[in-house]
C-alpha atoms as a PDB file:
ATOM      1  CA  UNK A   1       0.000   0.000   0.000  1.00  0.00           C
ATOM      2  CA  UNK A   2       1.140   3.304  -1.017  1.00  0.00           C
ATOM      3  CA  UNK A   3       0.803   5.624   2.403  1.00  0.00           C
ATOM      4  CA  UNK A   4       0.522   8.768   0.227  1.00  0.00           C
ATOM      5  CA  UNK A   5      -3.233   6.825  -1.478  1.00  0.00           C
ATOM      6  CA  UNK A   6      -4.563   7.130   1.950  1.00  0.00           C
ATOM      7  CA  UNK A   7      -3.227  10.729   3.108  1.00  0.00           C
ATOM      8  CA  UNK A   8      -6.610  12.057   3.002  1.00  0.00           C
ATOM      9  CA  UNK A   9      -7.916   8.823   5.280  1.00  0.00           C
ATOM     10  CA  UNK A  10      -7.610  10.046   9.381  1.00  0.00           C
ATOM     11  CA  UNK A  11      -6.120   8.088  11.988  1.00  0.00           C
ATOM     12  CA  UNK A  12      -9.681   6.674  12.912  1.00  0.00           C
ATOM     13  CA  UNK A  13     -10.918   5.334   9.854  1.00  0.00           C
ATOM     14  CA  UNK A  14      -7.663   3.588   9.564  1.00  0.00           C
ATOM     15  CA  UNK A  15      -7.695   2.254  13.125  1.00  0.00           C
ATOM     16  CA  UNK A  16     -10.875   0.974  12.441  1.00  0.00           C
ATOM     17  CA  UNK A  17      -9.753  -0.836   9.053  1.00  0.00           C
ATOM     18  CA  UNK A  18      -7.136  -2.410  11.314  1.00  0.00           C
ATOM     19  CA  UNK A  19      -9.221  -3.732  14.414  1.00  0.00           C
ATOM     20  CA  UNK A  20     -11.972  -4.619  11.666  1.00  0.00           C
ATOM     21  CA  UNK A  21      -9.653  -7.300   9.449  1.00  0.00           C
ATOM     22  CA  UNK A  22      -5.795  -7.143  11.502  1.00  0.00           C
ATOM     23  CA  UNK A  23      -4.102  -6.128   8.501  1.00  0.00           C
ATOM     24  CA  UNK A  24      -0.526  -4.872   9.643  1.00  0.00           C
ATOM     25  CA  UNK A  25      -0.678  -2.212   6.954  1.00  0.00           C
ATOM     26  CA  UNK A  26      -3.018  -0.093   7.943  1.00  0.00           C
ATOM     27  CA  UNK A  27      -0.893   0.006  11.164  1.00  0.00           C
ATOM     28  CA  UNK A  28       2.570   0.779   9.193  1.00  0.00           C
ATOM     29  CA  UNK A  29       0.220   3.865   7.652  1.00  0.00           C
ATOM     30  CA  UNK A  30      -0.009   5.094  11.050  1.00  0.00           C
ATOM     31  CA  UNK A  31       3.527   4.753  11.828  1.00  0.00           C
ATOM     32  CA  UNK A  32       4.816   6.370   9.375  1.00  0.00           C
ATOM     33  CA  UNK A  33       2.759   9.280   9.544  1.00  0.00           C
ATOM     34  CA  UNK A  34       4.007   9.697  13.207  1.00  0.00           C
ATOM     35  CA  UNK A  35       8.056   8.444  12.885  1.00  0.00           C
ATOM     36  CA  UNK A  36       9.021  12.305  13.239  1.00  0.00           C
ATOM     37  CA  UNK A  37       7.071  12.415  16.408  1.00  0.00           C
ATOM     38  CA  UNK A  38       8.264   9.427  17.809  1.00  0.00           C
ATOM     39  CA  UNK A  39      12.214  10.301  17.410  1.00  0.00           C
ATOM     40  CA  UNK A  40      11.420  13.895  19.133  1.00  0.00           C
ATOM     41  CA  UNK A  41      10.042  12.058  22.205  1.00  0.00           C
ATOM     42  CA  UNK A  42      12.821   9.577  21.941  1.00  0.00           C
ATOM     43  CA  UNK A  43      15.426  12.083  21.169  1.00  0.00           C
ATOM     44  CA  UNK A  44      13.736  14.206  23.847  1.00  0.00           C
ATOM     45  CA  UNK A  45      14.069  11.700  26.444  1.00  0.00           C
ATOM     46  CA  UNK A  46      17.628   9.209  25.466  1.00  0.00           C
ATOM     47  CA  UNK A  47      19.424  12.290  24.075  1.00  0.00           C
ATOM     48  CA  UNK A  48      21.019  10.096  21.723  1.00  0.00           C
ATOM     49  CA  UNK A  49      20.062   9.549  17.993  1.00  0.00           C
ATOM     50  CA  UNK A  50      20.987   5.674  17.814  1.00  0.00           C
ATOM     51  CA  UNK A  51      19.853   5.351  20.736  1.00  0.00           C
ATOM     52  CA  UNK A  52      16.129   6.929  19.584  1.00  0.00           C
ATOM     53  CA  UNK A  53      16.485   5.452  16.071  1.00  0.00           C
ATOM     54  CA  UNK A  54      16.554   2.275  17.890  1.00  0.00           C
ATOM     55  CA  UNK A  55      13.742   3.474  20.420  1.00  0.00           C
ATOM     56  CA  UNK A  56      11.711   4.347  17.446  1.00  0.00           C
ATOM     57  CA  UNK A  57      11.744   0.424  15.989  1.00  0.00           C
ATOM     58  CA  UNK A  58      11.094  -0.932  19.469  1.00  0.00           C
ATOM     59  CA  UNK A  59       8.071   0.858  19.807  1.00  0.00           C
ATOM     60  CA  UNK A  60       6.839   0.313  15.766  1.00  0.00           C
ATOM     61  CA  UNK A  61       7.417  -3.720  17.645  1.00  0.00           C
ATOM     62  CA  UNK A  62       5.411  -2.849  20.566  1.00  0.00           C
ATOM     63  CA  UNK A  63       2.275  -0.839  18.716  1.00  0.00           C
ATOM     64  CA  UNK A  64       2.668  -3.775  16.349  1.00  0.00           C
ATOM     65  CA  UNK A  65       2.113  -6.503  18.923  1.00  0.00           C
ATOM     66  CA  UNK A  66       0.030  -4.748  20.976  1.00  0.00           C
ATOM     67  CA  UNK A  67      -2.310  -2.128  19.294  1.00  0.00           C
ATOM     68  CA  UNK A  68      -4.900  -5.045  19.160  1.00  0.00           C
ATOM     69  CA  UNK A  69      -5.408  -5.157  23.088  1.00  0.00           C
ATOM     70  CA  UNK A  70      -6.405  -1.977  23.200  1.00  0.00           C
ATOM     71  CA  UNK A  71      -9.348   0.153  22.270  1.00  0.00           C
ATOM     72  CA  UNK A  72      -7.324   3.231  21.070  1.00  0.00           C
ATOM     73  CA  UNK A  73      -9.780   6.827  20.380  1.00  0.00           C
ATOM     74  CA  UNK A  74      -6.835   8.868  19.945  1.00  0.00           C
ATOM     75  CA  UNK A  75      -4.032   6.828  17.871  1.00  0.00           C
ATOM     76  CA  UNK A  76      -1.558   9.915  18.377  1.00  0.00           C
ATOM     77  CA  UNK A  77      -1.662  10.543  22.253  1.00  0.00           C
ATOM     78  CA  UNK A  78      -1.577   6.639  22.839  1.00  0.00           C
ATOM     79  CA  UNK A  79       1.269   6.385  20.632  1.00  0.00           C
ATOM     80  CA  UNK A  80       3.184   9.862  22.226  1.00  0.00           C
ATOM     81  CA  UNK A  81       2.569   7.730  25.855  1.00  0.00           C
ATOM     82  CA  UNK A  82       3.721   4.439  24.529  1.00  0.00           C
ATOM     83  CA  UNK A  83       7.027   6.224  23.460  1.00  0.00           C
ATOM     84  CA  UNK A  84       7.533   7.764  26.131  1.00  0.00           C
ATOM     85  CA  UNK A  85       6.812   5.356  28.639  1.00  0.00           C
ATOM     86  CA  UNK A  86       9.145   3.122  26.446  1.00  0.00           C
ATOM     87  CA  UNK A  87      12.030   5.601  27.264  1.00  0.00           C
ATOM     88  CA  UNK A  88      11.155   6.135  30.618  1.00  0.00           C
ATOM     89  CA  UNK A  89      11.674   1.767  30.984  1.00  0.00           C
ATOM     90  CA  UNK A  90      15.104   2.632  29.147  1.00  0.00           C
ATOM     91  CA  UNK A  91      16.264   5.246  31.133  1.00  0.00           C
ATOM     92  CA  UNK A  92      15.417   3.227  34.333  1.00  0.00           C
ATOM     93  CA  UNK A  93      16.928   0.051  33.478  1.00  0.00           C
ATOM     94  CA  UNK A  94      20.282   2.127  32.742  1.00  0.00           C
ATOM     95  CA  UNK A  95      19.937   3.568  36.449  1.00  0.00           C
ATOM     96  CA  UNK A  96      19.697   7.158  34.827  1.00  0.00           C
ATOM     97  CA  UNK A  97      16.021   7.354  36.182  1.00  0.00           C
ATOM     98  CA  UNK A  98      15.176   7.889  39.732  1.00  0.00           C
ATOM     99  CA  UNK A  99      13.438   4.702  40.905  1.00  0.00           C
ATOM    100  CA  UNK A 100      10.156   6.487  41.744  1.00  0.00           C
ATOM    101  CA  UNK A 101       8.854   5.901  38.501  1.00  0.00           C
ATOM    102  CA  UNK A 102       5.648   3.882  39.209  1.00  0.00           C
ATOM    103  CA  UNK A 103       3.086   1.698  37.490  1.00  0.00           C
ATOM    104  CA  UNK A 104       0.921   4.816  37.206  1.00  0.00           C
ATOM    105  CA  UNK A 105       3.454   6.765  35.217  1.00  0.00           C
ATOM    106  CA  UNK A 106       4.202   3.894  33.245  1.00  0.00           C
ATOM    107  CA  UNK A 107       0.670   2.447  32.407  1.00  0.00           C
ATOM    108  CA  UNK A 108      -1.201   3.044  29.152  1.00  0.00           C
ATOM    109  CA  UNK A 109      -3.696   6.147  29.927  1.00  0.00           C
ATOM    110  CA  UNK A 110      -7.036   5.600  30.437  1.00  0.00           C
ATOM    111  CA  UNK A 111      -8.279   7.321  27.623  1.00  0.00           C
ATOM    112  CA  UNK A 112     -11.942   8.036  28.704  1.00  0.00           C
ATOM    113  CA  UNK A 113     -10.502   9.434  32.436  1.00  0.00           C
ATOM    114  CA  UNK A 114      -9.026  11.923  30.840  1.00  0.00           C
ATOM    115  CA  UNK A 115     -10.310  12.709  27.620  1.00  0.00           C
ATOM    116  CA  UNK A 116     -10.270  16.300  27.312  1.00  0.00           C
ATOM    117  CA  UNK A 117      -6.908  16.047  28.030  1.00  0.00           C
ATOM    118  CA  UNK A 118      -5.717  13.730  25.550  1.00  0.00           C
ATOM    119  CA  UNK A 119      -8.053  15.885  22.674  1.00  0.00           C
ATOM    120  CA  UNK A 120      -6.029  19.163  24.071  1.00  0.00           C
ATOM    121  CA  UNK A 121      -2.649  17.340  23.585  1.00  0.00           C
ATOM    122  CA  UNK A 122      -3.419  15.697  20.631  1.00  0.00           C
ATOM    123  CA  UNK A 123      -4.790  19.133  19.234  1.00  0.00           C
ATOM    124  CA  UNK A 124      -1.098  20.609  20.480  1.00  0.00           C
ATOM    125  CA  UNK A 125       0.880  18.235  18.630  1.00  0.00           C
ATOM    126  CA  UNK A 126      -1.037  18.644  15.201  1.00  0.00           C
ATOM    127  CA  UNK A 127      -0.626  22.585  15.562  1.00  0.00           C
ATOM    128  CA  UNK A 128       3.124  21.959  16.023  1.00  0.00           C
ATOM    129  CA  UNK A 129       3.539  19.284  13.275  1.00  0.00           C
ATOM    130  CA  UNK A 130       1.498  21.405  10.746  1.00  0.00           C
ATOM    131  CA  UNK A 131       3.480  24.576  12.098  1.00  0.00           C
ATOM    132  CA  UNK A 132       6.680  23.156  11.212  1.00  0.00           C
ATOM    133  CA  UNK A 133       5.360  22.244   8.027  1.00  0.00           C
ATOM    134  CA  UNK A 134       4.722  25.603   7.137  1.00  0.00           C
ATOM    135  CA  UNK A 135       8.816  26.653   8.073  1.00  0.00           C
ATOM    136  CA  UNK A 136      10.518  26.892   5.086  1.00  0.00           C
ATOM    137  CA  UNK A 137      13.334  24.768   4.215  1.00  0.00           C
ATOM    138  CA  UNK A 138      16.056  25.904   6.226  1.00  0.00           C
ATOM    139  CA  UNK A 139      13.777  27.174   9.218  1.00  0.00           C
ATOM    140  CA  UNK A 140      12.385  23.564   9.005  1.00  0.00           C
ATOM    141  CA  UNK A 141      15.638  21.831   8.575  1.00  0.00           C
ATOM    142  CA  UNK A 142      17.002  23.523  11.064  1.00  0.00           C
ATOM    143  CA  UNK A 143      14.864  23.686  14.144  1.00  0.00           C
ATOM    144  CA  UNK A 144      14.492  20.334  13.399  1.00  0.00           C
ATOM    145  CA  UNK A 145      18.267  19.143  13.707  1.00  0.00           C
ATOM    146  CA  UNK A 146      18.449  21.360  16.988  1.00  0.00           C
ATOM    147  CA  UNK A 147      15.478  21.066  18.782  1.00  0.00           C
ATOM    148  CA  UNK A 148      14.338  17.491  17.977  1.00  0.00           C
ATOM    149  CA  UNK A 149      17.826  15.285  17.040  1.00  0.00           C
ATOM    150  CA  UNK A 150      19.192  17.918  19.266  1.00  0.00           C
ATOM    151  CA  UNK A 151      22.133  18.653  16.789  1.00  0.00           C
ATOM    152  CA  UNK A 152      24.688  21.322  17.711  1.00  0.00           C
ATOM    153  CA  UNK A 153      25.372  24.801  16.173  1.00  0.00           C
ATOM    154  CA  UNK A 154      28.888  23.192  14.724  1.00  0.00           C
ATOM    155  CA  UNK A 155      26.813  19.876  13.715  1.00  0.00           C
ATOM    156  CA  UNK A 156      24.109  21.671  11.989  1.00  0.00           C
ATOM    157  CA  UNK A 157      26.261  24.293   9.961  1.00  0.00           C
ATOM    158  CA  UNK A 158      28.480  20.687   8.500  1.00  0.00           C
ATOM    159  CA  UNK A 159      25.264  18.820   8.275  1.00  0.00           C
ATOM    160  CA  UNK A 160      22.983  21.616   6.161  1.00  0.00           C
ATOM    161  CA  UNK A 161      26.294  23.899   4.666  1.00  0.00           C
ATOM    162  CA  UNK A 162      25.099  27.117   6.063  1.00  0.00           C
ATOM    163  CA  UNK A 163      27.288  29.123   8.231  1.00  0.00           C
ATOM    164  CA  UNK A 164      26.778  29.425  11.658  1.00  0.00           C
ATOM    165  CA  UNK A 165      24.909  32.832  11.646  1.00  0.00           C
ATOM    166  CA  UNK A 166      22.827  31.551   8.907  1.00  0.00           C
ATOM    167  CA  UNK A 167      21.985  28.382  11.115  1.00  0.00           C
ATOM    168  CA  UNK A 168      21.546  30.789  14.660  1.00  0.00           C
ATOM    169  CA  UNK A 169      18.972  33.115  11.829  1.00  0.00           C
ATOM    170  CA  UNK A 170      17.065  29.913  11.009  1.00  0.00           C
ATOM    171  CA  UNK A 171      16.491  28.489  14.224  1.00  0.00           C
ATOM    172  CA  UNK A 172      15.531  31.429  15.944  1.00  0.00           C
ATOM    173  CA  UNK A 173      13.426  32.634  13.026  1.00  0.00           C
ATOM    174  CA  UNK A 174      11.849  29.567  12.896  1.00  0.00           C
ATOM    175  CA  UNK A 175      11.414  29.485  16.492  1.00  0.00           C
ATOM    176  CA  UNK A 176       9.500  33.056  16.289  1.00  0.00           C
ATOM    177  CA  UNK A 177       7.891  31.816  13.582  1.00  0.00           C
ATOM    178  CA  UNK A 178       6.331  28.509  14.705  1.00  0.00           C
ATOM    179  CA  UNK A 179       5.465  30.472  18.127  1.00  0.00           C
ATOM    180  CA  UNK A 180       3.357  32.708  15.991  1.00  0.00           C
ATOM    181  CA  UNK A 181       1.596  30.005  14.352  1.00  0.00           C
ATOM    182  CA  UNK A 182       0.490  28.079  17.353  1.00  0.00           C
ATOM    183  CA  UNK A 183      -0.942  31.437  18.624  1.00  0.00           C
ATOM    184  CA  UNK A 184      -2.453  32.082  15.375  1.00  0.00           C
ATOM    185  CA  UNK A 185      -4.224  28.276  15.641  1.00  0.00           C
ATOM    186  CA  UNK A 186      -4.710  28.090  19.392  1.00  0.00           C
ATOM    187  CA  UNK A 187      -6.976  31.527  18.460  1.00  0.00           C
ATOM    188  CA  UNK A 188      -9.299  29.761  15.803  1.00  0.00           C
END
């Protein structure tokens, strides 16, 4: 299946093509929509791009094996607290996590408790991907690299070819720019 045939398709009706006949692809169109999300919450929480990479296929494993347990209303927000709760396990099986973390923390939410909630955050991450979408190129590119692979200045300006006051411009134009946005759509 070509993922761009079913852009126009929402994360519902394709959830409910997969619990209706199982078929793993309707799942991968999912995923792929939300890989950039998932490596900013792993990159957000391993601060290290292997490291999230790899985070990033554990959790395609785990949504795989385990999406059909659940009865999932918001695909996005489950999927934002499966990551994270998958880097949270990480961090405290290093010892880099304080040992507080709990079963409550680390449970899948339930979604009806806190609905409004979980429409609010799902609504926040939208804004912000379509935002960034809007960036150009090098805004895009480069608040990207620094704020969700968490690049440096020096590893941005070798990775992209700008100079390092082009790279500084871009990220906090973009920065400005995305801020406006999300005030712009948190208005409508």
């Amino acid at each position: 299946m070509n993922p761009e045939k079913f852009k126009h398709i929402d994360d519902n009706e394709l959830l409910h093509y997969f619990y209706n006949d199982k078929n793993n692809e309707w799942l991968g169109i999912l995923l792929q929509r939300y890989t950039l999300l998932l490596l900013g919450v792993c990159m957000k929480y391993l601060k290290n791009e292997e490291e999230a990479k790899d985070g990033v296929q554990q959790v395609f494993l785990k949504v795989i094996s385990e999406l059909h347990k659940y009865k999932v209303d918001y695909f996005k927000s489950w999927l934002y607290m499966v990551a994270k709760n998958h880097c949270l396990m990480k961090l405290r099986n290093k010892g880099q996590y304080f040992k507080e973390i709990n079963e409550q923390i680390l449970s899948t939410p339930d979604e009806t408790a806190n609905e409004s909630f979980y429409i609010e955050k799902d609504v926040s991450l939208n804004n912000m991907e379509t935002a960034l979408q809007q960036l150009n190129k090098e805004q895009r590119d480069c608040v990207t690299l620094f704020y969700l692979q968490k690049k440096s200045y020096h590893e941005i300006t070798e990775m992209t070819g700008y100079n390092l006051l082009q790279v500084k411009s871009h990220i906090q134009n973009g920065k400005r720019n995305l801020k406006i946005m999300l005030q712009q759509m948190q208005q409508k």
